[in-house]
C-alpha atoms as a PDB file:
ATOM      1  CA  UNK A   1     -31.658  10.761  28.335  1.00  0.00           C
ATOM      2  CA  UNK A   2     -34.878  12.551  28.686  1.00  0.00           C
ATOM      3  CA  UNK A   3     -36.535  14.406  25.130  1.00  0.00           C
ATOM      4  CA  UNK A   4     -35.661  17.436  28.454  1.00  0.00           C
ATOM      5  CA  UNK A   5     -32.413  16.858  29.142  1.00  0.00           C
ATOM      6  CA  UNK A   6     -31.779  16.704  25.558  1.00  0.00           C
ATOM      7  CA  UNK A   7     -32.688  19.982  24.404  1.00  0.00           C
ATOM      8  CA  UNK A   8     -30.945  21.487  27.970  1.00  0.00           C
ATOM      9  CA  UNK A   9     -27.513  19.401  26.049  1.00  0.00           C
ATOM     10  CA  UNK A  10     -28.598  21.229  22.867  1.00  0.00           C
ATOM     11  CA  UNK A  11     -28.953  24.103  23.729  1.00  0.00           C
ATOM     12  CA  UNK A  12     -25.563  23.836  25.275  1.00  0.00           C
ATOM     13  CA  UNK A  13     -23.815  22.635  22.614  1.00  0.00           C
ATOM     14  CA  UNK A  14     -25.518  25.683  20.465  1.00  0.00           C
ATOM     15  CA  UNK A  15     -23.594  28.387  22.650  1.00  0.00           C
ATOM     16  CA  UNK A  16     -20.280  26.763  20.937  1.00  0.00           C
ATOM     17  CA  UNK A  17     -18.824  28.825  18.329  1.00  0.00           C
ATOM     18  CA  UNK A  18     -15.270  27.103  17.370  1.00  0.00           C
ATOM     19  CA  UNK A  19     -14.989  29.860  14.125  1.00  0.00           C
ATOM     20  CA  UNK A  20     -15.859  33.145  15.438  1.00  0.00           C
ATOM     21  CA  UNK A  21     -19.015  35.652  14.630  1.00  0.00           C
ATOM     22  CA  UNK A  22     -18.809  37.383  11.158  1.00  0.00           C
ATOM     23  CA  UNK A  23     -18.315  41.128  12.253  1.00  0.00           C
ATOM     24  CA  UNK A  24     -20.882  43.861  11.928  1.00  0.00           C
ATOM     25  CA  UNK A  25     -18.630  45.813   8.978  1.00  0.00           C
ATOM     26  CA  UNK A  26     -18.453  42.828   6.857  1.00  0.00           C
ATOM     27  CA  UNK A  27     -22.495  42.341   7.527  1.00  0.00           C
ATOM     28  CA  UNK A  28     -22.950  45.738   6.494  1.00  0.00           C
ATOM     29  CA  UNK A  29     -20.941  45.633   3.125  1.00  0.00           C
ATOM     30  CA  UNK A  30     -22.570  42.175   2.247  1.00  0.00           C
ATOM     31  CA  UNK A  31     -24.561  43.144  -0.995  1.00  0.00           C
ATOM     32  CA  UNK A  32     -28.277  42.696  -2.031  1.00  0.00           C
ATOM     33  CA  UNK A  33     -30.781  42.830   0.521  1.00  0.00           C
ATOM     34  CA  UNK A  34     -32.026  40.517   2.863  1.00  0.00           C
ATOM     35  CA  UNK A  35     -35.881  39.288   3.806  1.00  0.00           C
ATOM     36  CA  UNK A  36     -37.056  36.580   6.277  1.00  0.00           C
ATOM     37  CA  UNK A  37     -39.773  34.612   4.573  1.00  0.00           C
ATOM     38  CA  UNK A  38     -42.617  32.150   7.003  1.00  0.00           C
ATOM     39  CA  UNK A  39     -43.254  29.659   3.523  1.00  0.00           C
ATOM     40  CA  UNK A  40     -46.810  28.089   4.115  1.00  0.00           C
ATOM     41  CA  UNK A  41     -45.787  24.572   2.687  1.00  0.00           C
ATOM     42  CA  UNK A  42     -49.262  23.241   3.994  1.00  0.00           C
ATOM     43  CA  UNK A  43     -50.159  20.717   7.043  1.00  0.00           C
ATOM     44  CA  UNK A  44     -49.938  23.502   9.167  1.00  0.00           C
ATOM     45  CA  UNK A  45     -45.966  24.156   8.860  1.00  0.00           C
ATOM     46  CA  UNK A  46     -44.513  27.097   7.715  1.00  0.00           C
ATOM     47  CA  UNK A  47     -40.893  26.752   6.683  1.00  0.00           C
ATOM     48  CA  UNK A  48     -38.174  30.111   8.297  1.00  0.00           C
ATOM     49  CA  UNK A  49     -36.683  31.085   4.586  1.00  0.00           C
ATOM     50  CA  UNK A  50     -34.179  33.844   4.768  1.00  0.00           C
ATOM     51  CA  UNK A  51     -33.958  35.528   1.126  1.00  0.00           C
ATOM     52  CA  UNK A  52     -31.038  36.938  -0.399  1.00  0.00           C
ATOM     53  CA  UNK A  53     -31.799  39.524  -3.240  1.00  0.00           C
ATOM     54  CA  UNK A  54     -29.385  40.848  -5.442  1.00  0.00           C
ATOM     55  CA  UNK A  55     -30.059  44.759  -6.378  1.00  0.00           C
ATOM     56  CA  UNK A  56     -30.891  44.234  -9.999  1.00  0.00           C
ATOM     57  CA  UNK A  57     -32.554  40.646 -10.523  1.00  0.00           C
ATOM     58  CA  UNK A  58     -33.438  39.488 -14.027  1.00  0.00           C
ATOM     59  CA  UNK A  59     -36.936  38.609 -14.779  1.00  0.00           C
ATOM     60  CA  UNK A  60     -37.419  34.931 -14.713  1.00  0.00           C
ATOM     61  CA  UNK A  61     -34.178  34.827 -12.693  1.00  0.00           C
ATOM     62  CA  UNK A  62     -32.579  31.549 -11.336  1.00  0.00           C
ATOM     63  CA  UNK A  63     -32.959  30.948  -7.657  1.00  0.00           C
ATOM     64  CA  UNK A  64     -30.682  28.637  -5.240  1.00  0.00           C
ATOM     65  CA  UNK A  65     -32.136  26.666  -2.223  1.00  0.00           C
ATOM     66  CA  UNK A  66     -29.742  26.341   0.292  1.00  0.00           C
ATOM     67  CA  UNK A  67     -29.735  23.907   2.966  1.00  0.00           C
ATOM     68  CA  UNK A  68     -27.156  25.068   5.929  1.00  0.00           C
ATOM     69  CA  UNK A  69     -24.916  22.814   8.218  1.00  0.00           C
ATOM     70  CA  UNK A  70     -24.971  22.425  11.956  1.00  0.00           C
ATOM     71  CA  UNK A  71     -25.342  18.893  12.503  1.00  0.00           C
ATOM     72  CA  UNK A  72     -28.957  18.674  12.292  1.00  0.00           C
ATOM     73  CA  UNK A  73     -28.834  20.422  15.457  1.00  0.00           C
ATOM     74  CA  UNK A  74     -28.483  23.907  14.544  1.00  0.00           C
ATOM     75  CA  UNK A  75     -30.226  27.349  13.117  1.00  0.00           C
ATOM     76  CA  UNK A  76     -28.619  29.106  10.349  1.00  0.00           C
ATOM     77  CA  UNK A  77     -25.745  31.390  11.142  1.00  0.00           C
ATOM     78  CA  UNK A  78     -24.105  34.591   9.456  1.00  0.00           C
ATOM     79  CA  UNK A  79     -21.344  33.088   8.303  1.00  0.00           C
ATOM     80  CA  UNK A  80     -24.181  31.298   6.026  1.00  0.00           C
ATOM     81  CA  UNK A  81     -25.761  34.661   5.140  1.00  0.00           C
ATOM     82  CA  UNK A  82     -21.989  35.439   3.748  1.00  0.00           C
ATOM     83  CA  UNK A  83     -21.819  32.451   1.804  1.00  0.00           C
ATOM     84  CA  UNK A  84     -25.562  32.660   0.323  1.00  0.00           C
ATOM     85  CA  UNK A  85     -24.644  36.342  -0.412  1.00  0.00           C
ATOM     86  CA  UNK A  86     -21.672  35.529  -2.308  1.00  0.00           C
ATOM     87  CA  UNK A  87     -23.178  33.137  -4.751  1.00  0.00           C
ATOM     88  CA  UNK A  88     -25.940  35.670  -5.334  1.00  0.00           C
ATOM     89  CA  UNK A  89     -23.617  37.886  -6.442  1.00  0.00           C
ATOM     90  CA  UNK A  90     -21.210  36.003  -8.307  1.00  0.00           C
ATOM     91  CA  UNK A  91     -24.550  33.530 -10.084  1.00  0.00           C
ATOM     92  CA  UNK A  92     -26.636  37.401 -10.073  1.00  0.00           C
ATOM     93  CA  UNK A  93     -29.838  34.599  -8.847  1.00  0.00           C
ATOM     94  CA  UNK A  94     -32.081  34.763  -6.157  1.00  0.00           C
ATOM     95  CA  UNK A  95     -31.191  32.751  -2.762  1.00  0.00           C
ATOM     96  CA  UNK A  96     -33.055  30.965  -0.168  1.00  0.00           C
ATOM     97  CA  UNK A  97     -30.991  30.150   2.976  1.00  0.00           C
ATOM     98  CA  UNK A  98     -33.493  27.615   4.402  1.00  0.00           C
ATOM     99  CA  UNK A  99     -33.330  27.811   8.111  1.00  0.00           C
ATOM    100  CA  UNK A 100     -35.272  24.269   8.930  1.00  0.00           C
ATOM    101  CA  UNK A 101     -36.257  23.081  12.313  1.00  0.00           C
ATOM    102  CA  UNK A 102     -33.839  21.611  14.088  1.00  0.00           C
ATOM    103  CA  UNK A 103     -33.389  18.538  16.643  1.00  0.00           C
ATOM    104  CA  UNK A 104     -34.209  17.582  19.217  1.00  0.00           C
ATOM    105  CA  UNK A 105     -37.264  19.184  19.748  1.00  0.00           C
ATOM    106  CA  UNK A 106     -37.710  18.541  15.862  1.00  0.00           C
ATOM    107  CA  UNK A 107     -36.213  15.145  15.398  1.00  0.00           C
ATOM    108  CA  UNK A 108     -36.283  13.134  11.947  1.00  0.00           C
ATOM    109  CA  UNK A 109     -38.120  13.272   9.348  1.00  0.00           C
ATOM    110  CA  UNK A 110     -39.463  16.703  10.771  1.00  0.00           C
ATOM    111  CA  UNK A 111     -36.644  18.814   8.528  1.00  0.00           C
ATOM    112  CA  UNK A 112     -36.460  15.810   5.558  1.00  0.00           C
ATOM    113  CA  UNK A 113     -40.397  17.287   5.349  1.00  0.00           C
ATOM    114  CA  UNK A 114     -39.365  21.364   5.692  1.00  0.00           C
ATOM    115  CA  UNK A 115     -36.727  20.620   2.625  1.00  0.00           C
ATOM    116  CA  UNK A 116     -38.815  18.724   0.240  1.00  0.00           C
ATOM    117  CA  UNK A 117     -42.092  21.137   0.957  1.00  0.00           C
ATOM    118  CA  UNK A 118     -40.108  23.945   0.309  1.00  0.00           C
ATOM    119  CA  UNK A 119     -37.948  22.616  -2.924  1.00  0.00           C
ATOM    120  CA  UNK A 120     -42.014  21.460  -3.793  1.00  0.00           C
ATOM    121  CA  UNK A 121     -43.301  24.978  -3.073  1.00  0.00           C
ATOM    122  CA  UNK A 122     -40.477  26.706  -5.169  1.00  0.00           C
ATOM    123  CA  UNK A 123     -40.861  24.667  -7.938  1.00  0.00           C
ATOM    124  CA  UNK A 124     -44.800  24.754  -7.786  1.00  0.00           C
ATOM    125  CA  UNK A 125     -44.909  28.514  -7.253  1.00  0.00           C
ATOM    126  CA  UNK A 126     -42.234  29.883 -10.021  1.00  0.00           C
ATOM    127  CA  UNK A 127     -44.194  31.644 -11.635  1.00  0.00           C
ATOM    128  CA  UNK A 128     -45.446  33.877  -9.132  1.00  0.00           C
ATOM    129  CA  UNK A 129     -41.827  34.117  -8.018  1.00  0.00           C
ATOM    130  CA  UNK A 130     -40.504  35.277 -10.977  1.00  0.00           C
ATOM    131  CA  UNK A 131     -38.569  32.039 -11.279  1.00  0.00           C
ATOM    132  CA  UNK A 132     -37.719  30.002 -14.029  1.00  0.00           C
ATOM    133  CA  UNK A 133     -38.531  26.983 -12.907  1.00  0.00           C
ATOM    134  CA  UNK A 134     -36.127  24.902 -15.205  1.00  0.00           C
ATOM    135  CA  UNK A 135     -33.157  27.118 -12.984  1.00  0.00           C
ATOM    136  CA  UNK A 136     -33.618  26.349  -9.468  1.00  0.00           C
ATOM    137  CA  UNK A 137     -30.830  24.089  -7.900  1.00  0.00           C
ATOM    138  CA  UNK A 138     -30.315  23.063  -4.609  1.00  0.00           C
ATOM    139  CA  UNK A 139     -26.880  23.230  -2.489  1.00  0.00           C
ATOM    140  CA  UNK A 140     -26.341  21.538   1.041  1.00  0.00           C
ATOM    141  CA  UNK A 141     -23.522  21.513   3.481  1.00  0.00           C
ATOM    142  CA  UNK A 142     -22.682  18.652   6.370  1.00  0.00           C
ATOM    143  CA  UNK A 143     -26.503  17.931   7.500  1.00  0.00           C
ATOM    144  CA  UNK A 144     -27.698  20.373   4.966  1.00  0.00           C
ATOM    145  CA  UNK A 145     -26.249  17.850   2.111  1.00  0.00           C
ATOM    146  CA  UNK A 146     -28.020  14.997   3.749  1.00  0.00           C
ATOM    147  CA  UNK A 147     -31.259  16.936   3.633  1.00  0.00           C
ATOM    148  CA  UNK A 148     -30.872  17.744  -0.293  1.00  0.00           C
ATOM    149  CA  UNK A 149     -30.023  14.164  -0.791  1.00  0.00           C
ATOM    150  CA  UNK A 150     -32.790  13.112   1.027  1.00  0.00           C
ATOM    151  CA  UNK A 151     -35.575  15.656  -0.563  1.00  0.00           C
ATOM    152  CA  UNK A 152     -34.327  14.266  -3.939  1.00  0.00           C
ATOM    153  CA  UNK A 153     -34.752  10.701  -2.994  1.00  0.00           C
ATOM    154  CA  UNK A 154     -38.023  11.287  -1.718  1.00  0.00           C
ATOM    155  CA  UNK A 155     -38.814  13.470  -4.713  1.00  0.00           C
ATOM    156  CA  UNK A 156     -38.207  10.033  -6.476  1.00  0.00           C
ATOM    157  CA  UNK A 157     -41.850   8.497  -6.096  1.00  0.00           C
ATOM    158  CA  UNK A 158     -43.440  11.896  -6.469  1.00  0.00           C
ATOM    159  CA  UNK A 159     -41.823  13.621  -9.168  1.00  0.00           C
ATOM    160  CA  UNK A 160     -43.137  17.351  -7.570  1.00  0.00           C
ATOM    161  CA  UNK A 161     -39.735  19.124  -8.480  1.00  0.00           C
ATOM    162  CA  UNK A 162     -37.224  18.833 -10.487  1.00  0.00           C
ATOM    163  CA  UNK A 163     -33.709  20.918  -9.786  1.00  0.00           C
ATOM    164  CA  UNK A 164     -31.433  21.867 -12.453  1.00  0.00           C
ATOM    165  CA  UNK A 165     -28.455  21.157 -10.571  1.00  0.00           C
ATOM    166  CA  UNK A 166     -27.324  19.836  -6.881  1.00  0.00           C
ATOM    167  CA  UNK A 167     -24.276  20.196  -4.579  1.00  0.00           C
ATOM    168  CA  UNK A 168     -23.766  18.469  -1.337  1.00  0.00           C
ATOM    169  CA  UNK A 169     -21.057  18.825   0.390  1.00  0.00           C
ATOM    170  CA  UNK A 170     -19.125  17.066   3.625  1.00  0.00           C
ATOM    171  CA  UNK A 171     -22.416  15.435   5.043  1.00  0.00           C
ATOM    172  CA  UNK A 172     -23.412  12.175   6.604  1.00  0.00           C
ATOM    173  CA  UNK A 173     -24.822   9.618   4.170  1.00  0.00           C
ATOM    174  CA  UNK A 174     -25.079   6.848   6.528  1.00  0.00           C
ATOM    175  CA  UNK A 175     -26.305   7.650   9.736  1.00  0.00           C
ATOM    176  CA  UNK A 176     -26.448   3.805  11.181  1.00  0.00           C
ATOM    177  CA  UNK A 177     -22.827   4.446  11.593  1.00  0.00           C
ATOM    178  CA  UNK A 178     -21.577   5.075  15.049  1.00  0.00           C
ATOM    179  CA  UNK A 179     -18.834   8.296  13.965  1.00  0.00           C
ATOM    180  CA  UNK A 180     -16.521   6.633  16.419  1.00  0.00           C
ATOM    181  CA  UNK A 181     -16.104   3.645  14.237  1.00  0.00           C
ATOM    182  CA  UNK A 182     -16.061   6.017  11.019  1.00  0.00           C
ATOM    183  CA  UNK A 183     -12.319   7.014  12.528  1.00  0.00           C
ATOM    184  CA  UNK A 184      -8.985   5.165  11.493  1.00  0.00           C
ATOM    185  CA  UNK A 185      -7.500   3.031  13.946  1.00  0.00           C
ATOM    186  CA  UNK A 186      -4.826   5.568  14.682  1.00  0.00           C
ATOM    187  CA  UNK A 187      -7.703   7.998  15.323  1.00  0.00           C
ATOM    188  CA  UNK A 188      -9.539   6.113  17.853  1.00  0.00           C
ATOM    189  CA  UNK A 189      -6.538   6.840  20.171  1.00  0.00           C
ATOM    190  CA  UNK A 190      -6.319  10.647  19.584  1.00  0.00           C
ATOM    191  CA  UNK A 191      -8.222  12.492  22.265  1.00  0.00           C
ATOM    192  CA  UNK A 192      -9.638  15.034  19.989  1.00  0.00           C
ATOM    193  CA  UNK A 193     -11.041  12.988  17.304  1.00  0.00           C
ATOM    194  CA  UNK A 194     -12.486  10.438  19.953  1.00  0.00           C
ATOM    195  CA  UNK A 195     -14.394  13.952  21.414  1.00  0.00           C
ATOM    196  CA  UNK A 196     -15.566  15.149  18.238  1.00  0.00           C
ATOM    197  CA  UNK A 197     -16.758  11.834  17.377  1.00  0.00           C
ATOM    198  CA  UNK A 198     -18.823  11.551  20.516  1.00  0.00           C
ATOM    199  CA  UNK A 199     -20.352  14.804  20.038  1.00  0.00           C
ATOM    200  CA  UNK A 200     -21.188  14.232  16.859  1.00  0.00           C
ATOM    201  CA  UNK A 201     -23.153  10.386  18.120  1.00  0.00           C
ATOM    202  CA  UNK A 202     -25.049  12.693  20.142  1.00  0.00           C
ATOM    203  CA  UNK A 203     -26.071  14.887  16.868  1.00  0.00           C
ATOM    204  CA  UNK A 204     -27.038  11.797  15.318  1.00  0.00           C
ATOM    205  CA  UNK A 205     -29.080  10.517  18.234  1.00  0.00           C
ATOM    206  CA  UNK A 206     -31.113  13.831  18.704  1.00  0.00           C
ATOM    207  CA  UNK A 207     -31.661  14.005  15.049  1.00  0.00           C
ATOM    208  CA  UNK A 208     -32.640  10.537  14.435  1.00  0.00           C
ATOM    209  CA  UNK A 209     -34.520   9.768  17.866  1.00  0.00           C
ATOM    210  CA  UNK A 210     -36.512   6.990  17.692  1.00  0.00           C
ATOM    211  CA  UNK A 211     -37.190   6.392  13.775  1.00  0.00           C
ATOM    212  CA  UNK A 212     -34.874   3.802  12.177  1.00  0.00           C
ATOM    213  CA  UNK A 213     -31.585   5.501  10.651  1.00  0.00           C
ATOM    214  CA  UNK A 214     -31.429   2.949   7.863  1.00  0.00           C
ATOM    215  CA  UNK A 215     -34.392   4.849   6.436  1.00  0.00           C
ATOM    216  CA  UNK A 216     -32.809   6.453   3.405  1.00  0.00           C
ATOM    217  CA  UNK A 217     -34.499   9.518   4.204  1.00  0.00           C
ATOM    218  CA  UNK A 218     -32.265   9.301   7.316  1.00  0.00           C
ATOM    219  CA  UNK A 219     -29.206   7.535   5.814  1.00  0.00           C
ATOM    220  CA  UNK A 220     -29.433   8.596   1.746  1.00  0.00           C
ATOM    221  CA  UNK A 221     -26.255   5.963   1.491  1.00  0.00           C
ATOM    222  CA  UNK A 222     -29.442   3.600   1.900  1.00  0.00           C
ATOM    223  CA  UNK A 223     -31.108   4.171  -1.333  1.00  0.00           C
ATOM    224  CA  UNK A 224     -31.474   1.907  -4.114  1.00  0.00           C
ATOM    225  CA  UNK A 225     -29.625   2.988  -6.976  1.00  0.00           C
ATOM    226  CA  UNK A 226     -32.885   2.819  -9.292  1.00  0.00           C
ATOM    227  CA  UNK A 227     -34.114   6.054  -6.651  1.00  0.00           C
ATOM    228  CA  UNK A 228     -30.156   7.561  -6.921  1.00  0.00           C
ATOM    229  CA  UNK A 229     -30.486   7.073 -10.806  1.00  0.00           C
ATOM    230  CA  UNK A 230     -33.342   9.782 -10.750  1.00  0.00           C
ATOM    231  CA  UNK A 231     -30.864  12.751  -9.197  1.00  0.00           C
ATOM    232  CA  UNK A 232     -29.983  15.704 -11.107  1.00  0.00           C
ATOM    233  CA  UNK A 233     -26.000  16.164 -11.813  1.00  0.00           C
ATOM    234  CA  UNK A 234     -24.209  16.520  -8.815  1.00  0.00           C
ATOM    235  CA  UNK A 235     -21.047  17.791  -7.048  1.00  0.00           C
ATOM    236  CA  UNK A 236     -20.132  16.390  -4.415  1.00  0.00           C
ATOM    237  CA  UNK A 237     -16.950  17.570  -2.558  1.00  0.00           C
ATOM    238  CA  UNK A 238     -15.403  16.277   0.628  1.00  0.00           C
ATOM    239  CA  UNK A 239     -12.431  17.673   2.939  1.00  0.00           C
ATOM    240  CA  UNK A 240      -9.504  15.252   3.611  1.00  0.00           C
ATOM    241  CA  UNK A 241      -9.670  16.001   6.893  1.00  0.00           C
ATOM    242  CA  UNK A 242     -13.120  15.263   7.808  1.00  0.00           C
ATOM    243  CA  UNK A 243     -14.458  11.907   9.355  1.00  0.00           C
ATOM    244  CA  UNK A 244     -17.261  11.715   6.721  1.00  0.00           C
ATOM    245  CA  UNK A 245     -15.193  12.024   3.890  1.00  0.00           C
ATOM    246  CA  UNK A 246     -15.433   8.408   2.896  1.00  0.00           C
ATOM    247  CA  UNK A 247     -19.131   8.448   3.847  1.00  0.00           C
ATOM    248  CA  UNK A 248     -19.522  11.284   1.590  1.00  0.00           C
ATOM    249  CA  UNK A 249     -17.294  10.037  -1.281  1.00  0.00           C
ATOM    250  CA  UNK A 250     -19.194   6.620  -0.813  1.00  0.00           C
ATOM    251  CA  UNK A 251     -22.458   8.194  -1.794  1.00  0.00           C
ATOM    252  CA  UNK A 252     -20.630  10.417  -5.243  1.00  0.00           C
ATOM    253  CA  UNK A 253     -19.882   6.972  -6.118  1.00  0.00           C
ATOM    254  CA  UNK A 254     -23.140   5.448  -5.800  1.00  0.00           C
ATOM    255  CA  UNK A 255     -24.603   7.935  -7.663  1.00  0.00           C
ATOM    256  CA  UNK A 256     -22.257   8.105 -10.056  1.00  0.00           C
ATOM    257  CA  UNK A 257     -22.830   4.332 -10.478  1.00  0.00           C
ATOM    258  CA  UNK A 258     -26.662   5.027 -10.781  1.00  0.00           C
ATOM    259  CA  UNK A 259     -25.569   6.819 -14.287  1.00  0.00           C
ATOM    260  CA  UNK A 260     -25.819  10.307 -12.662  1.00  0.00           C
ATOM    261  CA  UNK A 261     -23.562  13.094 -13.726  1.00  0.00           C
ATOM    262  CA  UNK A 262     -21.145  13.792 -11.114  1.00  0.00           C
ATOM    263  CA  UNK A 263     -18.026  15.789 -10.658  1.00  0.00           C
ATOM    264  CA  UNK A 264     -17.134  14.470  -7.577  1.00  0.00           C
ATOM    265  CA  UNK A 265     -13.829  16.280  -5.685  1.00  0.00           C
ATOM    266  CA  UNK A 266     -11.848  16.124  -2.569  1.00  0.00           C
ATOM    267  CA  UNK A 267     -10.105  18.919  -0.968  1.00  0.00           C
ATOM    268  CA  UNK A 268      -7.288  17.128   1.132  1.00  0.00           C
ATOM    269  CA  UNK A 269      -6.580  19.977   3.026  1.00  0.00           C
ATOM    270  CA  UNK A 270      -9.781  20.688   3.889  1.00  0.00           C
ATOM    271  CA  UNK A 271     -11.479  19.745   7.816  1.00  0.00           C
ATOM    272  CA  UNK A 272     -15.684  19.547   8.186  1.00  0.00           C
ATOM    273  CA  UNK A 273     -17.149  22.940   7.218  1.00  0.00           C
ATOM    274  CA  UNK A 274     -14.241  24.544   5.437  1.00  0.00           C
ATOM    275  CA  UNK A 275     -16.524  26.371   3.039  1.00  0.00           C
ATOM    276  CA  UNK A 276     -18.774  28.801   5.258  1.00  0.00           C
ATOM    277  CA  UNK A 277     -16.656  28.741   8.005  1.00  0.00           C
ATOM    278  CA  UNK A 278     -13.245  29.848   5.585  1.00  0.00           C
ATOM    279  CA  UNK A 279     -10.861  27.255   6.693  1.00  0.00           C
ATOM    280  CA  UNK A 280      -8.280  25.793   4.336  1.00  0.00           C
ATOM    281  CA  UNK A 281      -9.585  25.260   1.242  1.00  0.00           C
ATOM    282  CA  UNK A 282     -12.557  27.384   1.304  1.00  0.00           C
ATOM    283  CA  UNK A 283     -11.930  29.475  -1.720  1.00  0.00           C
ATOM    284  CA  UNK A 284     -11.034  26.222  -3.721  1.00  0.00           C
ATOM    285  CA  UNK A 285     -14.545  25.442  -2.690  1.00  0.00           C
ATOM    286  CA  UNK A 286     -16.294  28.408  -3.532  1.00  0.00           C
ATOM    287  CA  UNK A 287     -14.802  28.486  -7.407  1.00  0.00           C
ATOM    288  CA  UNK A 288     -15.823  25.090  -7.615  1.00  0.00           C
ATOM    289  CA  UNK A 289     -19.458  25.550  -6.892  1.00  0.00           C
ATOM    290  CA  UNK A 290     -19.559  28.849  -9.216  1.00  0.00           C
ATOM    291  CA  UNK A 291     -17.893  26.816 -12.098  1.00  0.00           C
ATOM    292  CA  UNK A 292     -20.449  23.843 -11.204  1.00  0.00           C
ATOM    293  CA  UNK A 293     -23.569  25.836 -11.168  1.00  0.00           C
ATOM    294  CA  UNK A 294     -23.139  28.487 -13.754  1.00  0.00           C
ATOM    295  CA  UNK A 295     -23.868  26.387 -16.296  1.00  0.00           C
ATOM    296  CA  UNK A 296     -27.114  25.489 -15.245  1.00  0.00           C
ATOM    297  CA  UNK A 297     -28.119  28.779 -13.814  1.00  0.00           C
ATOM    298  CA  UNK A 298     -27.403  31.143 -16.826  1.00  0.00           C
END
C-alpha cells in the first residue's frame, strides 16, 4: 500500500464514529473555558494543545497532560474535551488535551517526539505557567497510554521532566504483536473480533511504518526494567473486554516488578475506550483516576 493510499484508508476510517457526537447542550454546560495552544517545542514543530481552564485556578496550580486515544490514527475528539473538563473540575488543575500528529502522514516516532517535547516544555516552563512543577502528571488512553509510557521511557536517559503521577489506560504495549494473534482461540472464529482485529493491524502498520516496532519507544512492553524502574507511580487499568487487556496488564506487571508503585485494576465489564466514550464501566473509571491523582495533585 502506497504512503497515498494510506492516508485515502485513513481518512476513511476517521469518518467512523461507533459512539456518537457529544451534543451541542452538553458542550455548552461543560465548565471552565477552553483555548487552543500551537506549543513551540523547538526543531521547527509546534505541538496542537487544547487547554482546559477552570474559572478560579490557584496560583501555582497543578496541571494534567493528557494524551487522547484513537489508535495512533486519530485527532482529539469532544468526547475528550468532556473527559479533560471533568477532571479539571473535580482535581480544580489546569488541563492540556494534547492533540499530537497523527499517522500515517505522521508515522512513528513523529508523536513519541510531540509527547515528550511537550511533557519537556511543561516541566521546563512552570514557572511562567503558573505551574508547580512538582504537580504535573500525565494520563493516556489506548495509543495515548502508549505515548505516556513511551515519553517516560525516553525521559529515562534524559531526566528533562519528572511527573508526579501517571495513568495509562487500555493501550498497546507491544506493538510486534499481530492483534489477530492477541485474540483467544474462540475469538479467532468470531467475525467481529477477527474485523476489529484487522483494523486495528492496519493502525499499527500506519503508525509504525517502516521503523522497527520492537523499539520500546514503539512497543514500551520492550523496555528493560532498569528504564521501567525510573517511572513515576502508576495506574494502570484495563477493560475485560478489550483485546489488549493482557498486553496492558503485562506491562502494570513489569513495572510493578521494576519496584514502581502501581495500583494496577481491571474493569471486567469494560470493552476498549470505556472511559471517554461512557460505556460500561466508565464511571468506575473516572472515580478511580480522581482517587489516584488527588493525592499527588493537591
Amino acid at each position: 500500500m502506497t504512503r497515498e493510499e494510506m492516508i485515502r484508508q485513513a481518512e476513511v476510517i476517521r469518518q467512523r464514529d461507533r459512539f456518537g457526537s457529544v451534543s451541542a447542550e452538553e458542550l455548552a454546560a461543560l465548565p471552565g473555558t477552553e483555548q487552543e495552544l500551537y506549543i513551540d517545542i523547538g526543531g521547527g514543530r509546534k505541538v496542537h494543545v487544547y487547554e482546559e481552564r477552570p474559572d478560579s485556578l490557584p496560583d501555582q496550580a497543578a496541571l494534567i497532560l493528557n494524551f487522547h486515544g484513537g489508535g495512533f490514527i486519530k485527532g482529539r475528539t469532544d468526547r475528550d474535551r468532556r473527559y479533560c473538563c471533568y477532571l479539571m473540575q473535580q482535581l480544580n488543575c489546569l488541563v492540556w488535551d494534547i492533540d499530537y500528529c497523527t499517522a500515517p502522514e505522521h508515522p512513528f516516532p513523529a508523536a513519541v517526539e510531540e509527547s515528550y517535547g511537550i511533557a519537556v516544555y511543561a516541566y521546563s516552563h512552570a514557572e511562567e505557567l503558573g505551574i508547580d512543577r512538582s504537580r504535573i502528571a500525565m494520563a493516556g488512553h489506548s495509543a495515548g497510554g502508549n505515548l505516556v509510557a513511551a515519553a517516560c521511557i525516553k525521559n529515562a536517559e534524559q531526566q528533562e521532566f519528572s511527573p508526579c503521577a501517571l495513568l495509562m489506560e487500555y493501550f498497546p504495549a507491544d506493538n510486534t504483536v499481530n492483534p489477530i494473534e492477541r485474540l483467544p482461540p474462540e475469538l479467532q472464529k468470531n467475525e467481529f473480533w477477527v474485523k476489529r482485529a484487522q483494523t486495528e493491524k492496519l493502525y499499527t502498520d500506519f503508525y509504525v511504518g517502516t521503523a522497527d516496532p520492537a523499539d520500546p519507544l514503539c512497543s514500551p512492553l520492550k523496555a528493560s526494567s532498569e528504564v521501567l524502574g525510573s517511572f513515576s507511580p502508576s495506574l494502570v487499568i484495563s477493560a475485560g473486554e478489550d483485546s489488549l487487556m493482557e498486553d496492558t496488564e503485562r506491562f502494570g506487571h513489569k513495572l510493578a516488578a521494576a519496584g514502581v508503585t502501581v495500583t494496577a485494576t481491571r474493569i471486567s465489564e469494560a470493552m476498549h475506550g470505556f472511559t471517554v466514550n461512557r460505556t460500561p464501566g466508565w464511571e468506575k473509571a473516572l472515580q478511580l483516576h480522581c482517587s489516584f491523582l488527588k493525592p499527588y495533585l493537591a
